[in-house]
C-alpha atoms as a PDB file:
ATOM      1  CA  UNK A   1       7.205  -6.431 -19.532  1.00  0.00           C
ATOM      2  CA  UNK A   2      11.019  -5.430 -19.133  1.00  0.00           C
ATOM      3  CA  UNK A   3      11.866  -1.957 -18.746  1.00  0.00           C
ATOM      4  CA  UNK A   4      13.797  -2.745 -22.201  1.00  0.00           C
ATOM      5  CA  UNK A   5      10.741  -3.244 -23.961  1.00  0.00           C
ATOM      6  CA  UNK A   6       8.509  -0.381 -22.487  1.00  0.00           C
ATOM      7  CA  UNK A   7      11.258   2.045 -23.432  1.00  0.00           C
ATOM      8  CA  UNK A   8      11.595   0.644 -27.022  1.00  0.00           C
ATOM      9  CA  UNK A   9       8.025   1.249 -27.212  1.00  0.00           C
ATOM     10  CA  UNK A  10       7.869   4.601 -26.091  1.00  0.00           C
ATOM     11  CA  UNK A  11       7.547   6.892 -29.006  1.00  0.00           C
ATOM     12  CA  UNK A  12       9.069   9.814 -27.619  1.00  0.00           C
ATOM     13  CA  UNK A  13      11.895   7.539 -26.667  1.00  0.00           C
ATOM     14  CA  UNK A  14      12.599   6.160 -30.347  1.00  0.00           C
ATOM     15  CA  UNK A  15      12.065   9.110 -32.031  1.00  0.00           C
ATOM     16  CA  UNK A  16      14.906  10.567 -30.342  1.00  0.00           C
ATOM     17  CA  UNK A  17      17.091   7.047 -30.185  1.00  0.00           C
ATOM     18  CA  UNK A  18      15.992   7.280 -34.117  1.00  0.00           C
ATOM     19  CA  UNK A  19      18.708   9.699 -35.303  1.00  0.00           C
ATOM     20  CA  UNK A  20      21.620   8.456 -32.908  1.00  0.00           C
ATOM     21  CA  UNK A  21      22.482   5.773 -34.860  1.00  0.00           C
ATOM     22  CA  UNK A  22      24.680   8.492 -36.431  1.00  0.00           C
ATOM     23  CA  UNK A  23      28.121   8.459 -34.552  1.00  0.00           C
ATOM     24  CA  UNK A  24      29.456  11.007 -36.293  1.00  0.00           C
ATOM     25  CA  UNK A  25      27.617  13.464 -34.523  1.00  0.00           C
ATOM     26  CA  UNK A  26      29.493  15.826 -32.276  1.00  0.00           C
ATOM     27  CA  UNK A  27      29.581  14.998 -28.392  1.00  0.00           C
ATOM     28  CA  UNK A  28      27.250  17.737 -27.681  1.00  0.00           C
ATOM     29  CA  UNK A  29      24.998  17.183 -29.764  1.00  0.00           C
ATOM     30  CA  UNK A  30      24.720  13.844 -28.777  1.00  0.00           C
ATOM     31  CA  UNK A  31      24.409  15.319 -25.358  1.00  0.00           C
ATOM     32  CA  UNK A  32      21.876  18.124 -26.043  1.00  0.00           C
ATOM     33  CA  UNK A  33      19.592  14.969 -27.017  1.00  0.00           C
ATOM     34  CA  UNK A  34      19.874  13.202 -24.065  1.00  0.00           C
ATOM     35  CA  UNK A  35      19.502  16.090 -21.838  1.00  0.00           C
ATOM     36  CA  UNK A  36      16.111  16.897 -24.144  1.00  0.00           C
ATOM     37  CA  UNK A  37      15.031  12.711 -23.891  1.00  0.00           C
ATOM     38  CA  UNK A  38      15.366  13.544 -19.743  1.00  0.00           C
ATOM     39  CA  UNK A  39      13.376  16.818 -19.683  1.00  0.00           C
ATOM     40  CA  UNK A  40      10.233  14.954 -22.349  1.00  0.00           C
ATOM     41  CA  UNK A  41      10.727  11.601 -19.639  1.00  0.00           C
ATOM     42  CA  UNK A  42      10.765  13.805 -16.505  1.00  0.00           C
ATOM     43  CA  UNK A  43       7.686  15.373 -17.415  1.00  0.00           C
ATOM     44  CA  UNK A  44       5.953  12.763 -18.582  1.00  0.00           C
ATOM     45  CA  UNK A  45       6.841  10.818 -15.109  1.00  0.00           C
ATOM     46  CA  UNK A  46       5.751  14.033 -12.884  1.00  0.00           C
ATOM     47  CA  UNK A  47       2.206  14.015 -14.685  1.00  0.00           C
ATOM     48  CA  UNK A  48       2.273  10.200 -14.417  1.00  0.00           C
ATOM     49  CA  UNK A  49       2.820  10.818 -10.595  1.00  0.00           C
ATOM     50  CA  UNK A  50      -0.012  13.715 -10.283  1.00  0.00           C
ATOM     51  CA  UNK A  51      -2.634  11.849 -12.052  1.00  0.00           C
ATOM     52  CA  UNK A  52      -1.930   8.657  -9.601  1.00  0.00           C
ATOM     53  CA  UNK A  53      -2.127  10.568  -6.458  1.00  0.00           C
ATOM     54  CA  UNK A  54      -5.009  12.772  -8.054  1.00  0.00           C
ATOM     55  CA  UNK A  55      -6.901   9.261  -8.178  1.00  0.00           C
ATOM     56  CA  UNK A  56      -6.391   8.015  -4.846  1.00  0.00           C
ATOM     57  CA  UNK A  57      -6.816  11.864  -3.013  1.00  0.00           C
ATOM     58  CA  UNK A  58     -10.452  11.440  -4.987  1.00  0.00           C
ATOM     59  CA  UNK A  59     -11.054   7.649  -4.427  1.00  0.00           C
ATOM     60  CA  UNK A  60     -10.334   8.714  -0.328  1.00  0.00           C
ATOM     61  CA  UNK A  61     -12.762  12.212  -0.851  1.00  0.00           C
ATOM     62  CA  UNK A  62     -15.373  10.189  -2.312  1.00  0.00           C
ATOM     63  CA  UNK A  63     -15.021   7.017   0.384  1.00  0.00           C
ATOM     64  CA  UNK A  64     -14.817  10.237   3.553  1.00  0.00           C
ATOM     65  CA  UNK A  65     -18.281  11.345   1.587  1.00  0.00           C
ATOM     66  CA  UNK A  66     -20.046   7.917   1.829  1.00  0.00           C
ATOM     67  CA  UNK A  67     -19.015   7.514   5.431  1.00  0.00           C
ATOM     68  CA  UNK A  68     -20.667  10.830   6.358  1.00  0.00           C
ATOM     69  CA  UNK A  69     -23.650  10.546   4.609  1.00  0.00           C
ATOM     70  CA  UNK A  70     -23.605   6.261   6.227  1.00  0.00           C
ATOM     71  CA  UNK A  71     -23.216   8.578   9.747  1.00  0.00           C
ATOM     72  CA  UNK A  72     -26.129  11.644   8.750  1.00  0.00           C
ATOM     73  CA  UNK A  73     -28.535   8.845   7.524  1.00  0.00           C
ATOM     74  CA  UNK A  74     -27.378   6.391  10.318  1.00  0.00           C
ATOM     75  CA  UNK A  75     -28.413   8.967  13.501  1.00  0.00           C
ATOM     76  CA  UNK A  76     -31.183  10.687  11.906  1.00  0.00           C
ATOM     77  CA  UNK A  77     -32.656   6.679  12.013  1.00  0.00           C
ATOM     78  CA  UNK A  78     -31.442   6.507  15.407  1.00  0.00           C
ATOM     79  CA  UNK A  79     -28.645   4.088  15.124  1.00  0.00           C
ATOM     80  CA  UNK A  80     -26.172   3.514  17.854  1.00  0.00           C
ATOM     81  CA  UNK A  81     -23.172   5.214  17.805  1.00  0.00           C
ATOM     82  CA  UNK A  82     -20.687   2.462  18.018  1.00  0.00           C
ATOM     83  CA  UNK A  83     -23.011   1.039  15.674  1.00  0.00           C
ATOM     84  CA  UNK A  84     -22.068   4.399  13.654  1.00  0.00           C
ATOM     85  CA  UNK A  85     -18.701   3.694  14.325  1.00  0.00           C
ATOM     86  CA  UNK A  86     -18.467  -0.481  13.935  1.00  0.00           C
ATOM     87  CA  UNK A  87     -20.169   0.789  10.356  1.00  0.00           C
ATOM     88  CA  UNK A  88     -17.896   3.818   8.931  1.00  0.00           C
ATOM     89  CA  UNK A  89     -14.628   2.317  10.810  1.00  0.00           C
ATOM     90  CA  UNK A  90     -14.292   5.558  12.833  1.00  0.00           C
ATOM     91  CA  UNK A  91     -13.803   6.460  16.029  1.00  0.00           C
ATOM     92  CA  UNK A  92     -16.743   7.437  18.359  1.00  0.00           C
ATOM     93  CA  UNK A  93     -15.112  10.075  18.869  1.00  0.00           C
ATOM     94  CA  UNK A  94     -14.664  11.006  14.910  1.00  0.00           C
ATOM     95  CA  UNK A  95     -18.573   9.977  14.702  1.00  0.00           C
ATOM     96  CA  UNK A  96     -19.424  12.251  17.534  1.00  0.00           C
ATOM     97  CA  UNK A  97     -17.578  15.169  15.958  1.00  0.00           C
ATOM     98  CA  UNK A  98     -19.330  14.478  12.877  1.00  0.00           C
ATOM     99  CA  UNK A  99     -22.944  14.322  13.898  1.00  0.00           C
ATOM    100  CA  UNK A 100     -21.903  17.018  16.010  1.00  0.00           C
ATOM    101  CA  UNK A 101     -21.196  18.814  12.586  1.00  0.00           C
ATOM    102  CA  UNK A 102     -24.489  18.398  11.311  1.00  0.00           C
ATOM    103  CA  UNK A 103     -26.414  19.650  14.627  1.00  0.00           C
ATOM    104  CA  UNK A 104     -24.295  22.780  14.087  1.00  0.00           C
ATOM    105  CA  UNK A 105     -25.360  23.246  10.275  1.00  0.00           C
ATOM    106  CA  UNK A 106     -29.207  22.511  11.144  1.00  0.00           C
ATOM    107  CA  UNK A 107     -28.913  25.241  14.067  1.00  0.00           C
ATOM    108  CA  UNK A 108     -27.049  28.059  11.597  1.00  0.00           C
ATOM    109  CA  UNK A 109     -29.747  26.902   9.015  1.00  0.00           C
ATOM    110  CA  UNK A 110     -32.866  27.441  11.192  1.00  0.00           C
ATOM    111  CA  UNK A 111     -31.008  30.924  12.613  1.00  0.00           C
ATOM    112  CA  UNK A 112     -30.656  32.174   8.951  1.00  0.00           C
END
């Protein structure tokens, strides 16, 4: 779909196209309407924007999660590391770290 047709279709778009058809308005009130059509437009666009990245920063979260738990579950079954790693696309390094992680929390666990 053109960008034509999108913006005819926008309703906060024609309702403020709606009353221009009058000419004989002065300039600046013409002007205070397009400068109002922005502000609406620019808003709408930033929440457009935070809800997109707000999906993909959660898709990411949720994919780190699955990894982790693919690592926890992985060595307490006593697979490999670059097993681990071959797995959860990480580094053996990064899979170190993390099951290093979870030796840490099972140690302040059984000191509490």
């Amino acid at each position: 779909m053109e960008l034509e047709e999108k913006t005819m279709k926008d309703e906060h778009f024609t309702e403020t196209l709606d009353g221009w058809e009058e000419w004989d308005e002065p300039f600046e009130v013409r002007l205070d309407k397009i400068y109002r059509l922005k502000v609406m437009l620019d808003e709408e666009s930033r929440l457009r924007y935070a809800r997109t990245k707000g999906r993909e920063e959660g898709i990411k979260e949720g994919r780190q999660q699955v990894k982790t738990k693919v690592i926890r579950n992985g060595y307490e079954n006593g697979v490999s590391l670059s097993t681990l790693s071959m797995l959860t696309g990480y580094s053996e390094k990064k899979v170190r770290c993390i099951i290093q992680s979870f030796q840490n929390e099972k140690e302040s666990r059984v000191q509490n």
